[in-house]
Protein backbone atom coordinates (compact mmCIF):
# COMPACT_ATOMS: atom_id res chain seq x y z
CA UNK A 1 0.00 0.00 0.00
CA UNK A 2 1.54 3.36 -0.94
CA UNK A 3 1.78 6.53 1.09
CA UNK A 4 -1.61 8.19 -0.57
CA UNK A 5 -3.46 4.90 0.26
CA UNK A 6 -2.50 4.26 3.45
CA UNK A 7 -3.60 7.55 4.54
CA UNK A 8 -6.56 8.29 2.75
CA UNK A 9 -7.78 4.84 4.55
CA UNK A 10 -6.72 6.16 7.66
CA UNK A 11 -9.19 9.56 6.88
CA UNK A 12 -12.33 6.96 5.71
CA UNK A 13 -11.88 5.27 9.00
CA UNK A 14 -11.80 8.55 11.02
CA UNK A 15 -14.59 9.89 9.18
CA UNK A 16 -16.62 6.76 9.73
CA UNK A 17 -15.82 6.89 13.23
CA UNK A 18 -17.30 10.84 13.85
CA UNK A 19 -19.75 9.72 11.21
CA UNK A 20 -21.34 7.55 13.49
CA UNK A 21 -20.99 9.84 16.46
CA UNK A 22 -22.58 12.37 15.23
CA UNK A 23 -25.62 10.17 13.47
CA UNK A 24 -27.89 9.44 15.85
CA UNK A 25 -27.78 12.95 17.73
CA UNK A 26 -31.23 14.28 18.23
CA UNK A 27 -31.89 17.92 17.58
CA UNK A 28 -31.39 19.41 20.94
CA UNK A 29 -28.24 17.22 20.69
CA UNK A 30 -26.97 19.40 17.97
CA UNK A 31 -26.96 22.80 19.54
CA UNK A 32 -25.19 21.16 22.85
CA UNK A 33 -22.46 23.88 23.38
CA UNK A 34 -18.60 21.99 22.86
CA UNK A 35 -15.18 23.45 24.84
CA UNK A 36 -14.87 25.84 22.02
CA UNK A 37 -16.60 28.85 23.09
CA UNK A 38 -19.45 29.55 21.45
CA UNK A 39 -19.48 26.89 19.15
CA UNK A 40 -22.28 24.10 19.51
CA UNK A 41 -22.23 20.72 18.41
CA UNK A 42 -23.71 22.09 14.47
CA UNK A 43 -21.10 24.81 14.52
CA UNK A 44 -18.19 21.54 14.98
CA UNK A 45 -19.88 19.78 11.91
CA UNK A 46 -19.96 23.06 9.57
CA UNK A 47 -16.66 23.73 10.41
CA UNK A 48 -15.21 20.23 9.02
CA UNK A 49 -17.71 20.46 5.81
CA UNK A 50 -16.61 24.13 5.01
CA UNK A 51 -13.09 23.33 5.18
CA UNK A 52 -13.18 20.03 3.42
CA UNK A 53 -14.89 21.90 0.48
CA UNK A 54 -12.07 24.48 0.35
CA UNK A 55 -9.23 21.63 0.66
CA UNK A 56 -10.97 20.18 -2.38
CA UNK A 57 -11.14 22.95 -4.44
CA UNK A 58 -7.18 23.49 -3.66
CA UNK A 59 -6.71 19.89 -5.13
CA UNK A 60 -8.85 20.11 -8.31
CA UNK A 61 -8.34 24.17 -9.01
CA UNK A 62 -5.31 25.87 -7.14
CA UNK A 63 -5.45 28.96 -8.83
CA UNK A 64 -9.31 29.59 -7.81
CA UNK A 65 -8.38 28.76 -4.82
CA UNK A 66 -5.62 31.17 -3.96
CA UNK A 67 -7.85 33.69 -6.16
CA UNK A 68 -10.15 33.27 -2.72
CA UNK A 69 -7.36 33.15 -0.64
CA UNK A 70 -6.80 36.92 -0.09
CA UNK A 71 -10.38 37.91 0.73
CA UNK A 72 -10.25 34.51 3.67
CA UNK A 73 -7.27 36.00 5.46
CA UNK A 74 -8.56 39.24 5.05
CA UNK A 75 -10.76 38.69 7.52
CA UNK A 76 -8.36 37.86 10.17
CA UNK A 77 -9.36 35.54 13.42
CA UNK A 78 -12.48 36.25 12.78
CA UNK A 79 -13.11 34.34 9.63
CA UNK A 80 -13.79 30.92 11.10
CA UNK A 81 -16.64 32.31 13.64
CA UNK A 82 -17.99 34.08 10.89
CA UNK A 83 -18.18 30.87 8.86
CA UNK A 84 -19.61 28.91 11.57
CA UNK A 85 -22.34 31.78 11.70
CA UNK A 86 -23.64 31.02 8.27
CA UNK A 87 -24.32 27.37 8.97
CA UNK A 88 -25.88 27.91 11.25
CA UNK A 89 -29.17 28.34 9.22
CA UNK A 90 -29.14 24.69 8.62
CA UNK A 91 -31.13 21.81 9.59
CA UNK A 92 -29.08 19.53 11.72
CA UNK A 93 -29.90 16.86 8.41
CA UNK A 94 -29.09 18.89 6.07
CA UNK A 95 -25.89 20.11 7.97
CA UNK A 96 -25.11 16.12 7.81
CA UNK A 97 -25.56 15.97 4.45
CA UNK A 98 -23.08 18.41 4.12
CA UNK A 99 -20.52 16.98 6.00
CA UNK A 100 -20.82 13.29 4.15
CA UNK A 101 -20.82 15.23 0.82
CA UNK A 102 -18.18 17.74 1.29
CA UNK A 103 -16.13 14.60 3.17
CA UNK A 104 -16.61 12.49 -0.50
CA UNK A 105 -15.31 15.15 -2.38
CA UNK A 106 -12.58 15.41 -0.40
CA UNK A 107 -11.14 11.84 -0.43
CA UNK A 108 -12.32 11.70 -4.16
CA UNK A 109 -10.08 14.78 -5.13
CA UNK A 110 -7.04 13.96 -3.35
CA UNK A 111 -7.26 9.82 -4.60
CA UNK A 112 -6.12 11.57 -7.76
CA UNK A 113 -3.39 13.25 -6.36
CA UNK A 114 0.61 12.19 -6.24
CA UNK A 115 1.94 12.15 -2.66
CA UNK A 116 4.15 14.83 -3.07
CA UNK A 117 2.40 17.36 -5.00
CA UNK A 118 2.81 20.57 -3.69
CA UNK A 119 -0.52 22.68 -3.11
CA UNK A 120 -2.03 25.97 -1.35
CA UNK A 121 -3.19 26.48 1.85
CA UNK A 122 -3.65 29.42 4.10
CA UNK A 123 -0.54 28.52 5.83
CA UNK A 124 2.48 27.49 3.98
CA UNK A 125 1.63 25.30 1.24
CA UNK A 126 1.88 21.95 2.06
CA UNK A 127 1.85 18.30 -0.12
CA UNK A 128 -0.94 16.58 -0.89
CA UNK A 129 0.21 13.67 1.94
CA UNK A 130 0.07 16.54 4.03
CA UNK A 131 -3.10 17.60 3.55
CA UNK A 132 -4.79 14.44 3.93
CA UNK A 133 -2.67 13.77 7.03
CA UNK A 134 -4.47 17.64 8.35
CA UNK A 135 -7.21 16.53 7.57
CA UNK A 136 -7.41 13.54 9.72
CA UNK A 137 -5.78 15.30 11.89
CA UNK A 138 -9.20 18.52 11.92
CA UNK A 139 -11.49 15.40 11.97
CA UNK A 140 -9.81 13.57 15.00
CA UNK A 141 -9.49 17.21 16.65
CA UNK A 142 -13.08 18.82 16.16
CA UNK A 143 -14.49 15.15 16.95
CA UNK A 144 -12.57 15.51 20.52
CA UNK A 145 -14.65 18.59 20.59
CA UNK A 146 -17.93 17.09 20.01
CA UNK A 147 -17.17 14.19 22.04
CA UNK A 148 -16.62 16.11 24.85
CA UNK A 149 -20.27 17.96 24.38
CA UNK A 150 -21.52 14.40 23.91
CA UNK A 151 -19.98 13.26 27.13
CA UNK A 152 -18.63 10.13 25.17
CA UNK A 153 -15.06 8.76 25.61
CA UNK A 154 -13.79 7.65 22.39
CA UNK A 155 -11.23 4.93 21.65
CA UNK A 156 -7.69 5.74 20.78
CA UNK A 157 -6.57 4.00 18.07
CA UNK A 158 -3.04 3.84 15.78
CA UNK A 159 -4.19 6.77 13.35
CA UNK A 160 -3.18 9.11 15.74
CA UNK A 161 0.62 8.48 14.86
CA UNK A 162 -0.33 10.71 11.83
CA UNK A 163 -1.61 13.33 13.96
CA UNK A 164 1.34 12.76 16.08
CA UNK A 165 3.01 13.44 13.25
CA UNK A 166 2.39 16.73 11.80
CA UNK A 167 2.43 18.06 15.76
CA UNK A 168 5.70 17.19 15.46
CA UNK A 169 6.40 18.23 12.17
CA UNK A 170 4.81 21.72 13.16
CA UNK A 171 6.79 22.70 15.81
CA UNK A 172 9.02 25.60 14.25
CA UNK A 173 5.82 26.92 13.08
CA UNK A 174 4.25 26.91 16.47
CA UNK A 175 7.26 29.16 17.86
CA UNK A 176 7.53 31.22 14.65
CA UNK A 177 3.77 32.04 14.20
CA UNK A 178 3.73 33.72 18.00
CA UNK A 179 7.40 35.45 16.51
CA UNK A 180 9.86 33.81 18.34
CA UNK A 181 13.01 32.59 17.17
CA UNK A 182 13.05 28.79 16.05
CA UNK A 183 14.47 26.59 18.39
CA UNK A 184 18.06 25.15 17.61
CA UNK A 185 17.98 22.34 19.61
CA UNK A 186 16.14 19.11 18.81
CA UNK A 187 13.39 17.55 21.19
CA UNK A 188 12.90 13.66 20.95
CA UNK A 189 9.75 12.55 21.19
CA UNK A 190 8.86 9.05 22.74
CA UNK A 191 5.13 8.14 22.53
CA UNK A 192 3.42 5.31 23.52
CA UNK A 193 1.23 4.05 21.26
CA UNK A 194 -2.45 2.67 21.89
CA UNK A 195 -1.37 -1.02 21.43
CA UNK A 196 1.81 -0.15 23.93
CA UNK A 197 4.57 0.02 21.09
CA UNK A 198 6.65 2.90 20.86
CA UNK A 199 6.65 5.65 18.30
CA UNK A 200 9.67 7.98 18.32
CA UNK A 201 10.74 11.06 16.42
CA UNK A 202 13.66 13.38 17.21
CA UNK A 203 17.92 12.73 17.89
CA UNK A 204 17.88 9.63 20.52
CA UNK A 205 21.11 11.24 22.02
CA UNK A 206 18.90 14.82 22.04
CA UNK A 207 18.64 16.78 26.07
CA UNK A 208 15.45 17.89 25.37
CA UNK A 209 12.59 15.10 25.75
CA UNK A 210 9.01 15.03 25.29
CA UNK A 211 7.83 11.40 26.90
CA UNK A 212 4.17 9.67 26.84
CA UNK A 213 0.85 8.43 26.14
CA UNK A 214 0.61 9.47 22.60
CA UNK A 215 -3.35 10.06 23.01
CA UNK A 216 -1.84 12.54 25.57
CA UNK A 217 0.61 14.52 23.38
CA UNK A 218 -2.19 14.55 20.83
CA UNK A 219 -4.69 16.21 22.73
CA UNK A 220 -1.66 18.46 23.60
CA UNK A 221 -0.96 19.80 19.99
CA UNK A 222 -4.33 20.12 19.09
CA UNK A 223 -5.01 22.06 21.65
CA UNK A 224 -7.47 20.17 23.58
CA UNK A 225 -5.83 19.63 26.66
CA UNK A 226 -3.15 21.73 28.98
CA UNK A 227 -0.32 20.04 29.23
CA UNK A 228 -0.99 19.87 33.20
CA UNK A 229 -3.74 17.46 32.67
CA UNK A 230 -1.97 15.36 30.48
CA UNK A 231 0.91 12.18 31.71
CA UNK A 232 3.80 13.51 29.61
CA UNK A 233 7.22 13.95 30.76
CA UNK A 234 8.94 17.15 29.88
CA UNK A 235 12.58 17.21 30.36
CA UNK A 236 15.07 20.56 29.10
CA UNK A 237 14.12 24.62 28.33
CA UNK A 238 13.15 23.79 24.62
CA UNK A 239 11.15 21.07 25.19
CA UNK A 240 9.10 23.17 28.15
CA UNK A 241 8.93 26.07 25.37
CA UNK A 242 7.29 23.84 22.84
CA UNK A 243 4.49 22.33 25.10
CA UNK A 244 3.28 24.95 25.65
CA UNK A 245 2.39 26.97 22.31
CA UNK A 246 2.61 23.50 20.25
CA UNK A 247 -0.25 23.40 17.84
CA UNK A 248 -0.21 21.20 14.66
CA UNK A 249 -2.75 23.82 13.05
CA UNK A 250 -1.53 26.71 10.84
CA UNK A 251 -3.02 30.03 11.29
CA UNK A 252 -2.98 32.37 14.42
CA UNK A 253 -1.61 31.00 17.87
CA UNK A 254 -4.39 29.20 19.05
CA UNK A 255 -5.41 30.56 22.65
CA UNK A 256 -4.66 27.21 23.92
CA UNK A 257 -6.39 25.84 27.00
CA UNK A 258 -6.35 26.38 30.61
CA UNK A 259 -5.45 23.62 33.52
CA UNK A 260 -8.82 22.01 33.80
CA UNK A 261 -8.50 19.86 36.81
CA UNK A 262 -7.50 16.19 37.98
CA UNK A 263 -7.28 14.38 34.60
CA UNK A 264 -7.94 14.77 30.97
CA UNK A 265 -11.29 15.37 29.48
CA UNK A 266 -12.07 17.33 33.02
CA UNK A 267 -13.39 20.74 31.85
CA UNK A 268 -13.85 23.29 28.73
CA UNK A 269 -11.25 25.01 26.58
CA UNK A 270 -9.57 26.49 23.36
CA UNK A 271 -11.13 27.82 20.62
CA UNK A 272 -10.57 25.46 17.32
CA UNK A 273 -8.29 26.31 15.09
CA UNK A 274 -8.82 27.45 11.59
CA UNK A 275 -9.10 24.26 9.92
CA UNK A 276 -5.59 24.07 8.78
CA UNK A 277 -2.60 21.48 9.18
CA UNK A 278 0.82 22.86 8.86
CA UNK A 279 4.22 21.49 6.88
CA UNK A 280 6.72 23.86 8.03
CA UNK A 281 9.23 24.99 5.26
């Protein structure tokens, strides 16, 4: 199975899995309010399908796209609530429809694509692995979000090495977007993986350490969880630095989330981010 194919049926299997979260929700179900403030259950959903429409029309027309690209960041931060806003005129059915629809288009635009080609974005552009790999990684992210509303407690499983990933991957991006100066020394990262392997990333002889459950770190550069309520180990100044501003999003620093308590999944948080998964340089 080649790169492309391995990770487009990692995204089918993620989307199947919020798919069938969000499928039997009621309608009062829909407007329960998730740990991004403001933004209900609905507003979670729209987000996805808007974003999934735009990261198709990147794949099958990159020049309309980045013809549409200026007005979007003209807006600044407040283009994703604004986009949330209009869907919010929906049905919750036809709001579902949109998602499974703007989802199809998705994996059906970027089956056609090479690995490596190189497309825009409204952060850096970023390859076409890349962008299915952010995409998984919005899906697993926003469905943390909507879990949490639901009160459900989903399953880790090994398709969050790909969100591990591009967390990794993003973390010059996560000190340059808040203007600070790269970091020059390496971090290792040492995850633990759902079925107890390890996953590793960074110099094994490197000072700096980032050690865990990976369903911890995750949670961690997506912004869904403080570092304090997570089990990672955090050894040297860079690796302290990192935890807290990582985010494996593009766009503006995300605001992050306070200490919510005893444990994960304990209390209410960051805003999402915009939809975006970053491949620094």
């Amino acid at each position: 199975m080649g790169l492309m194919d391995e990770l487009l049926a990692d995204l089918r299997a993620e989307t199947a899995e919020f798919d069938a979260m969000i499928g039997g929700l009621g309608p009062g179900e829909w407007e329960l309010p998730t740990p991004a403030e403001g933004w209900a259950v609905r507003d979670q959903v729209g987000h996805l399908a808007w974003f999934d429409d735009a990261a198709s029309l990147s794949a099958v027309d990159p020049e309309a796209f980045r013809a549409a690209l200026s007005a979007f960041l003209a807006r600044g931060d407040s283009a994703v609530d604004e986009l949330a806003a209009v869907s919010r005129g929906l049905t919750a059915a036809r709001l579902h429809e949109w998602f499974r629809e703007a989802r199809a288009r998705c994996l059906e635009a970027f089956a056609r694509l090479d690995a490596g080609a190189r497309l825009p974005w409204y952060g850096p552009e970023m390859s076409a692995a890349s962008f299915v790999t952010a995409r998984l990684m919005e899906t697993w992210a926003h469905g943390q979000d909507v879990a949490d509303a639901l009160g459900v407690e989903r399953v880790p499983t090994a398709r969050l090495r790909h969100v591990a990933t591009l967390g990794v991957r993003a973390m010059p991006y996560g000190f340059a977007v808040r203007g600070l100066e790269p970091p020059s020394r390496p971090v290792r990262v040492e995850l633990t993986m759902p079925d107890g392997s390890l996953w590793e990333a960074g110099p094994p002889a490197a000072a700096d350490v980032v050690r865990g459950p990976m369903l911890d770190f995750c949670l961690l550069v997506v912004q869904r969880r403080h570092l304090a309520d997570t089990s990672l180990l955090v050894r040297g100044e860079t690796a302290r630095t990192w935890t807290a501003i990582a985010q494996a999003f593009a766009g503006p620093p995300g605001k992050g989330r306070a200490p919510l308590g005893p444990g994960p999944g304990s209390g209410r948080g960051s805003e999402p981010g915009p939809g975006t998964g970053s491949e620094p340089g």
